[in-house]
Protein backbone atom coordinates (compact mmCIF):
# COMPACT_ATOMS: atom_id res chain seq x y z
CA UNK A 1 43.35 46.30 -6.52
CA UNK A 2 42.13 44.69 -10.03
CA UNK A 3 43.25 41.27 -8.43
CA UNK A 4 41.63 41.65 -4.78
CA UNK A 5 38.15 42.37 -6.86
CA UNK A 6 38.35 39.40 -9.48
CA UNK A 7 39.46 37.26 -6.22
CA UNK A 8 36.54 38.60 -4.06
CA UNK A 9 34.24 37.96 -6.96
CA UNK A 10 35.42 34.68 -7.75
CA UNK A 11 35.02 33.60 -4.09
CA UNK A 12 31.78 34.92 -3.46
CA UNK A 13 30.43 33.28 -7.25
CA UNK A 14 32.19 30.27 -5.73
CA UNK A 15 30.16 29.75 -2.08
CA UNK A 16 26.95 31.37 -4.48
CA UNK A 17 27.14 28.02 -6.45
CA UNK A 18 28.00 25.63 -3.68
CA UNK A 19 25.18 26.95 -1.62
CA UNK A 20 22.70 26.13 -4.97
CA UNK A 21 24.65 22.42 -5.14
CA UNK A 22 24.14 21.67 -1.57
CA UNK A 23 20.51 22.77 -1.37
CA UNK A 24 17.49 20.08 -0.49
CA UNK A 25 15.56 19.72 -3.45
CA UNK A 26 11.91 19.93 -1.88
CA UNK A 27 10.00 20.07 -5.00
CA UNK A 28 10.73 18.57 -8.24
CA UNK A 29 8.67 20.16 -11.64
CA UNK A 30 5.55 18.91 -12.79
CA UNK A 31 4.48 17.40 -9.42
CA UNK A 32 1.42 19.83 -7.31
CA UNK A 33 0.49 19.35 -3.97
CA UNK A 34 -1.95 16.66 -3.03
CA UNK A 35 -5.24 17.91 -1.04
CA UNK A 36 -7.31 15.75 1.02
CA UNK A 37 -10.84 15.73 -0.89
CA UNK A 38 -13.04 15.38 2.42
CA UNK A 39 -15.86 14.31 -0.62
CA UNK A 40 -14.30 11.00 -1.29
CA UNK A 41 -13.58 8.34 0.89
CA UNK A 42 -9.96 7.84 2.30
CA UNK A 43 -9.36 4.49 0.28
CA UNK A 44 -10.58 6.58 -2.66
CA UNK A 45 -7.85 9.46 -1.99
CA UNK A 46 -5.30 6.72 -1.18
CA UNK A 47 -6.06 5.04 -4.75
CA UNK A 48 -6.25 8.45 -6.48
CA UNK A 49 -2.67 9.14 -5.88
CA UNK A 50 -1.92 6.05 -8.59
CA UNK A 51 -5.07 5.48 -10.05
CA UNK A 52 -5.99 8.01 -12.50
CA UNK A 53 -9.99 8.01 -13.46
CA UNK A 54 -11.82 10.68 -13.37
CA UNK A 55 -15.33 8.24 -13.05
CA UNK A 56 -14.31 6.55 -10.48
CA UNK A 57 -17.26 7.02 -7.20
CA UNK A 58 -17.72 5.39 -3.96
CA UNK A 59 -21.10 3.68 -2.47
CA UNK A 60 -23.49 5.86 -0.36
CA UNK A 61 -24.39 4.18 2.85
CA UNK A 62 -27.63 5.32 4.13
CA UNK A 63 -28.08 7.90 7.61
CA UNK A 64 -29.57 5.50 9.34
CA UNK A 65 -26.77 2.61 8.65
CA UNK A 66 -24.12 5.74 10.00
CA UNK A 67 -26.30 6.16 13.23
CA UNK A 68 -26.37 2.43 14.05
CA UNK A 69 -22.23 2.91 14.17
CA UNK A 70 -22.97 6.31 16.07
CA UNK A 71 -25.80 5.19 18.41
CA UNK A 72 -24.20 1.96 19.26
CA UNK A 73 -20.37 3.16 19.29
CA UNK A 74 -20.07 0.19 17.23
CA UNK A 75 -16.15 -0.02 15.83
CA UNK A 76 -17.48 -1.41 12.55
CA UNK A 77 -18.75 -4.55 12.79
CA UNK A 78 -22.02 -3.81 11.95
CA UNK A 79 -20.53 -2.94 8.27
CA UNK A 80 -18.80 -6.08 8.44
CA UNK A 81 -21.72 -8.38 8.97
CA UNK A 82 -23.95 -6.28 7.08
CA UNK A 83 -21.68 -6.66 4.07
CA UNK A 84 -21.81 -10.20 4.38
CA UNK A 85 -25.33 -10.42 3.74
CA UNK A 86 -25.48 -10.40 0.35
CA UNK A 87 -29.02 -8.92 0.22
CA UNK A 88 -28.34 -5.96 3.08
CA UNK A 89 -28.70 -2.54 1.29
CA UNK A 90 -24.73 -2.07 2.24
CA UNK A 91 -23.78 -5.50 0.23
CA UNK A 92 -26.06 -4.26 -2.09
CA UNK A 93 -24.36 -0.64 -1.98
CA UNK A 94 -21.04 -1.95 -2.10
CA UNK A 95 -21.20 -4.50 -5.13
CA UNK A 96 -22.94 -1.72 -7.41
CA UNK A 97 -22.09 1.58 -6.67
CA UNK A 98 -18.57 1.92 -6.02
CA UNK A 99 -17.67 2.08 -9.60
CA UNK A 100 -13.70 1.71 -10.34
CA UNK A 101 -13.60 0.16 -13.66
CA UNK A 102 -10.11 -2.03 -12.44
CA UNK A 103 -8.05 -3.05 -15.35
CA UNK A 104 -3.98 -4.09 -15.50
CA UNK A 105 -2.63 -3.61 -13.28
CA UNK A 106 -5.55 -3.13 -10.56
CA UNK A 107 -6.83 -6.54 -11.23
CA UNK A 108 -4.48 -7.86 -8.58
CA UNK A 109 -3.48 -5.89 -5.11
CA UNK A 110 -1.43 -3.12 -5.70
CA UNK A 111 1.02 -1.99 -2.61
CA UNK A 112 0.86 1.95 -2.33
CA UNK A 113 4.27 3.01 -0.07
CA UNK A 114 5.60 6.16 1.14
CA UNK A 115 8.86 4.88 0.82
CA UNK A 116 12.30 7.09 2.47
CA UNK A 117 15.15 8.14 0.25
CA UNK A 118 18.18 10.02 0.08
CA UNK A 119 16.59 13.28 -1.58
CA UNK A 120 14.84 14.08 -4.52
CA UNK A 121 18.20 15.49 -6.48
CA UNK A 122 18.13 13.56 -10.11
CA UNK A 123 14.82 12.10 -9.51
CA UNK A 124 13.18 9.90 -12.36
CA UNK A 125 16.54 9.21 -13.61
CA UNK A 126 18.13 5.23 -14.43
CA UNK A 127 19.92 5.63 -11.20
CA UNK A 128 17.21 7.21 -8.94
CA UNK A 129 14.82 4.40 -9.82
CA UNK A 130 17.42 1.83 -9.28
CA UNK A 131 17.78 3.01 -5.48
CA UNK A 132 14.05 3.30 -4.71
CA UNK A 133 13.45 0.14 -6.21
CA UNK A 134 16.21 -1.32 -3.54
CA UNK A 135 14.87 0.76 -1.15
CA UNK A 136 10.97 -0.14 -1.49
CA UNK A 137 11.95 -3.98 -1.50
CA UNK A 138 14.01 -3.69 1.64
CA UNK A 139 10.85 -2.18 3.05
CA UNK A 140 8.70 -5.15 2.04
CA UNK A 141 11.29 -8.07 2.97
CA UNK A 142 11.58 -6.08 6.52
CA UNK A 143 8.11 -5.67 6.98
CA UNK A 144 7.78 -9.38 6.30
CA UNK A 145 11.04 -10.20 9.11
CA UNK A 146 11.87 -12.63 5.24
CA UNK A 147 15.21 -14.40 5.52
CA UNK A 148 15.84 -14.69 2.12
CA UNK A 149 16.46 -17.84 0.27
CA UNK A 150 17.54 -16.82 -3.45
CA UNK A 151 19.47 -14.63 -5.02
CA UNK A 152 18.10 -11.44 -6.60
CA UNK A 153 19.14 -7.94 -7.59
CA UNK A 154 16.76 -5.45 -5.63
CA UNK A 155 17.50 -2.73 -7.78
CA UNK A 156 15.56 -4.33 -10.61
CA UNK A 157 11.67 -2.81 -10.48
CA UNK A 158 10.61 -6.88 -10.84
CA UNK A 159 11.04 -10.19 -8.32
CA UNK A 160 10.43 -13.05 -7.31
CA UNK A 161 11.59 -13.90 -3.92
CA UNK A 162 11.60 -16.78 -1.77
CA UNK A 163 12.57 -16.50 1.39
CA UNK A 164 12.10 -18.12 5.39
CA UNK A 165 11.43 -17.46 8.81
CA UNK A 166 8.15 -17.42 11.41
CA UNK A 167 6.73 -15.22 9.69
CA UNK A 168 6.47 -17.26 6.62
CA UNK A 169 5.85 -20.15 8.61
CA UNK A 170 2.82 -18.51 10.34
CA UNK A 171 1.16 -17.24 7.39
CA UNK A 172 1.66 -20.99 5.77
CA UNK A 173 0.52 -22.77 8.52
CA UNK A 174 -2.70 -20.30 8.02
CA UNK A 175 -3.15 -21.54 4.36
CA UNK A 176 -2.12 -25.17 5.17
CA UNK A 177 -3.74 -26.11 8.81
CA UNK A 178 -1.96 -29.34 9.92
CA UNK A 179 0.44 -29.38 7.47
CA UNK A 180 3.43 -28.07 9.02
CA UNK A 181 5.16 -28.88 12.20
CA UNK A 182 8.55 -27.39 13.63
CA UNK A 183 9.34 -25.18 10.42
CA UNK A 184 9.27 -28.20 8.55
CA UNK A 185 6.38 -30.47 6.16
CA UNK A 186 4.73 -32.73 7.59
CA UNK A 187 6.01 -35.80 5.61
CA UNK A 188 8.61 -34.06 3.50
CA UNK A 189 11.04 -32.74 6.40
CA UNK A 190 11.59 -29.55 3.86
CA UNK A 191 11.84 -26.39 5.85
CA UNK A 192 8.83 -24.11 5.03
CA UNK A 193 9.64 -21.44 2.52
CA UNK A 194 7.40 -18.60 0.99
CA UNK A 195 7.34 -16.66 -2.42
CA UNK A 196 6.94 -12.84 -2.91
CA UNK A 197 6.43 -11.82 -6.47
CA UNK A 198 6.13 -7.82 -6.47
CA UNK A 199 6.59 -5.20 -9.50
CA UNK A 200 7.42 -1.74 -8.39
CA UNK A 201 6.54 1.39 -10.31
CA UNK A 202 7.74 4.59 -9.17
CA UNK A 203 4.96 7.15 -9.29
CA UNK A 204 6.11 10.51 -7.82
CA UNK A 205 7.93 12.66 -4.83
CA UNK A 206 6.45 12.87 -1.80
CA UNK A 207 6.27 17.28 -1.05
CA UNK A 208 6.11 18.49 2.34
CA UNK A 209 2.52 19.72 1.67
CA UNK A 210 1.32 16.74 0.81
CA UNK A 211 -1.95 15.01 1.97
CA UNK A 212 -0.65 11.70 3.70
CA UNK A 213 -3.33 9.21 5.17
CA UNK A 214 -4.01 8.17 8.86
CA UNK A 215 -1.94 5.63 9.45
CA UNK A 216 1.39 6.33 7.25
CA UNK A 217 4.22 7.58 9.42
CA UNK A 218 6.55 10.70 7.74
CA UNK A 219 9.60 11.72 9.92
CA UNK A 220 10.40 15.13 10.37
CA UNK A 221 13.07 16.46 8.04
CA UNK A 222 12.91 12.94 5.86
CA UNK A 223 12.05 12.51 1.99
CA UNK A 224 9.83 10.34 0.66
CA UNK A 225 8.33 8.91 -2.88
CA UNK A 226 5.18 7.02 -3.27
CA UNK A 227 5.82 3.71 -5.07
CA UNK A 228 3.09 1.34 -6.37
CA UNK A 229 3.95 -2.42 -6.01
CA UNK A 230 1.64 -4.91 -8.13
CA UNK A 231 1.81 -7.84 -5.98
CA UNK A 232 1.02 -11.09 -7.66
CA UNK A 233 0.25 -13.54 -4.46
CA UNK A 234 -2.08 -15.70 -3.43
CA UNK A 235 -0.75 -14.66 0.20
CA UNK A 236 -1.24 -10.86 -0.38
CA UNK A 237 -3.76 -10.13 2.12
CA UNK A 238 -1.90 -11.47 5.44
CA UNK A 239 1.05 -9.81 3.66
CA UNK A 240 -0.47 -6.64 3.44
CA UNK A 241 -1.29 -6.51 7.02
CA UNK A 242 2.32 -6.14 7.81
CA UNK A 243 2.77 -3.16 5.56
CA UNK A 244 2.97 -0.28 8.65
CA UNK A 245 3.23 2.16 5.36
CA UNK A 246 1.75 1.37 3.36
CA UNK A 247 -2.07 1.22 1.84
CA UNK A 248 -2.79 -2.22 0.21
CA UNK A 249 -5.86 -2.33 -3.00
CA UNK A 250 -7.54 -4.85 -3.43
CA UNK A 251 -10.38 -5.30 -6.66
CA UNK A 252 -13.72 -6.50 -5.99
CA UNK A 253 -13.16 -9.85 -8.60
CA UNK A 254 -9.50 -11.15 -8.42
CA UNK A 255 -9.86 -14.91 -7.81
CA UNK A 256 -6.28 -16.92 -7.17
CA UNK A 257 -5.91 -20.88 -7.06
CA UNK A 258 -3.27 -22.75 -5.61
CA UNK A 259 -3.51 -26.35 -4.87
CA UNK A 260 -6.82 -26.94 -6.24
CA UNK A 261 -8.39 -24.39 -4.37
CA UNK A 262 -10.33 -20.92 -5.13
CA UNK A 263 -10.48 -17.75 -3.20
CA UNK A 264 -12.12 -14.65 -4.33
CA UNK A 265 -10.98 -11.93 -2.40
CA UNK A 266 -12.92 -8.50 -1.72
CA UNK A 267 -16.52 -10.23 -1.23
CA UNK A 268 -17.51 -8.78 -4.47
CA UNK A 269 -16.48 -5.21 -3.29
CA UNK A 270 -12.92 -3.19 -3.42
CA UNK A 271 -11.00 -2.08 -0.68
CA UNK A 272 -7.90 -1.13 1.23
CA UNK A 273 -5.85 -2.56 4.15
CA UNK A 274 -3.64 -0.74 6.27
CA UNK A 275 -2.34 -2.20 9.56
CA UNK A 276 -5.50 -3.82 11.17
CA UNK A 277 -8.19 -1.97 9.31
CA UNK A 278 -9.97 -2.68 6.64
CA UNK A 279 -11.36 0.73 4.59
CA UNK A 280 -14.17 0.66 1.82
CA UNK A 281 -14.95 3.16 -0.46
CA UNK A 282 -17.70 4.71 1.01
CA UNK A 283 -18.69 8.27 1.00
CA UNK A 284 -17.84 10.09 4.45
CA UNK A 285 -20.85 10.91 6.70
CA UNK A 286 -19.53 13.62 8.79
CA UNK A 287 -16.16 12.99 8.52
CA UNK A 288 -16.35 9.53 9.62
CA UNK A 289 -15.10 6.87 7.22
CA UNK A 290 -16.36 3.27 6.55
CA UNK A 291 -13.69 1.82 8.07
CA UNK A 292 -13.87 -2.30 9.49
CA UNK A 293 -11.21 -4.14 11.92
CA UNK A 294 -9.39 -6.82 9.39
CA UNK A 295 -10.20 -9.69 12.40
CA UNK A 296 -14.19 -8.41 11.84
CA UNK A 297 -13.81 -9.12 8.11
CA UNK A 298 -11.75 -12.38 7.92
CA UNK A 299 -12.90 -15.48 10.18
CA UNK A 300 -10.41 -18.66 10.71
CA UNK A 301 -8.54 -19.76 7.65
CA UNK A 302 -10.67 -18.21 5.39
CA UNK A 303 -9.40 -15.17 3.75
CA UNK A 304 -11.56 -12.22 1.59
């Protein structure tokens, strides 16, 4: 009888621990819930989540600048040309109010990805990096269609990438109008290659309460982490673009040069690109968010 009770006891201690080993881990300590602050514009709430200043504001547009959007149904280009003006109240707005303080590294577009993984069992360890790391820069190179031309290890948290295929051809045959013909340089016969050069940074789980922006897709039953990716490119902004989940920053000053030429990106003001649309941090009037179609904000070959 001793024996049938130490067996029972054994067995039930037994399934009692391999229920607690096979249990989702759905929260992991330290980590609270992220809340929507309906105060602060949604590139501000996007940035918050790895960009921690307490000072940091957004412009004020003025009532009657939100009724010309309401009045008209306008989609946002009104805030696009009026932010090209650099004398319009909203350029004015925009270059001195939205206060951000960018230093390393949100001098140069920072990648913000809900990113899938396995689970969050062992997170922040050696290991668990390793795999997001892989996992965020099979994300990117997907995103991008990029048939890769060197070697790498995409478990490392830093690359540099070079890689082919229409995409890359498209977005070089942006930058370098009559240049390229075929896949190929005009002159050179080289096939036309591009360079990533990303730095990922693991910043923390994704919980099931979470606040997760329009725009960024979370399957049912799926985990997720939010990874920040510095992204050193003069190419960042048509990259971005093809991001589905991600939120793109970019600073109000980062200028880039690449054969002899100068872009500034931002026109003197931050922002945020996600798919097609362009968001500034701008307070919310009435729930509405200052928020500009990408085609309304870059013309031709020129990019911000």
């Amino acid at each position: 009888m001793s024996l049938l009770r130490s067996l029972t006891v054994f067995s039930v201690s037994f399934l009692l621990l391999l229920g607690c080993a096979t249990k989702k881990v759905e929260h992991v300590p330290g980590f609270e819930i992220v809340y929507h602050d309906a105060n602060n514009s949604n590139a501000q709430n996007v940035l918050k989540l790895v960009y921690f200043n307490r000072y940091s504001s957004d412009a004020r547009f003025s009532t009657s600048d939100w009724q010309t959007i309401i009045n008209e149904n306008n989609t946002g280009d009104y805030f696009s040309e009026q932010a090209g003006i650099r004398s319009s109240a909203i350029s004015k707005q925009l270059r001195t109010n939205v206060n951000l303080d960018t230093t390393r590294p949100f001098d140069q577009p920072n990648i913000i990805s809900w990113v899938e993984v396995p689970s969050l069992a062992e997170y922040g360890s050696n290991s668990y990096r390793e795999t997001v790391y892989e996992n965020t820069t099979e994300y990117i190179l997907s995103s991008l269609n990029a048939d890769i031309e060197s070697d790498f290890d995409s478990t490392n948290a830093s690359a540099s990438v070079e890689f082919g295929g229409q995409l890359c051809v498209d977005v070089q045959s942006r930058l370098h109008t009559n240049k390229i013909r075929d896949g190929e340089w005009i002159g050179s016969g080289q096939d036309v290659t591009c360079f990533i050069n990303f730095k990922h940074e693991l910043i923390r789980p994704v919980l099931k309460e979470d606040w997760v922006p329009a725009g960024v897709t979370i399957k049912p039953g799926k985990t997720y982490v939010i990874v920040r990716t510095r992204l050193a490119n003069f190419e960042a902004y048509l990259y971005s673009k093809m991001l589905t989940n991600s939120y793109t920053f970019f600073p109000s000053k980062r200028t880039t040069h690449k054969r002899g030429r100068s872009i500034t990106t931002g026109k003197s003001t931050p922002f945020m690109v996600n798919n097609d649309d362009i968001y500034l941090f701008v307070k919310p009037y009435e729930k509405l968010e200052a928020k500009i179609k990408a085609i309304d904000w870059v013309t031709g070959n020129k990019l911000p």
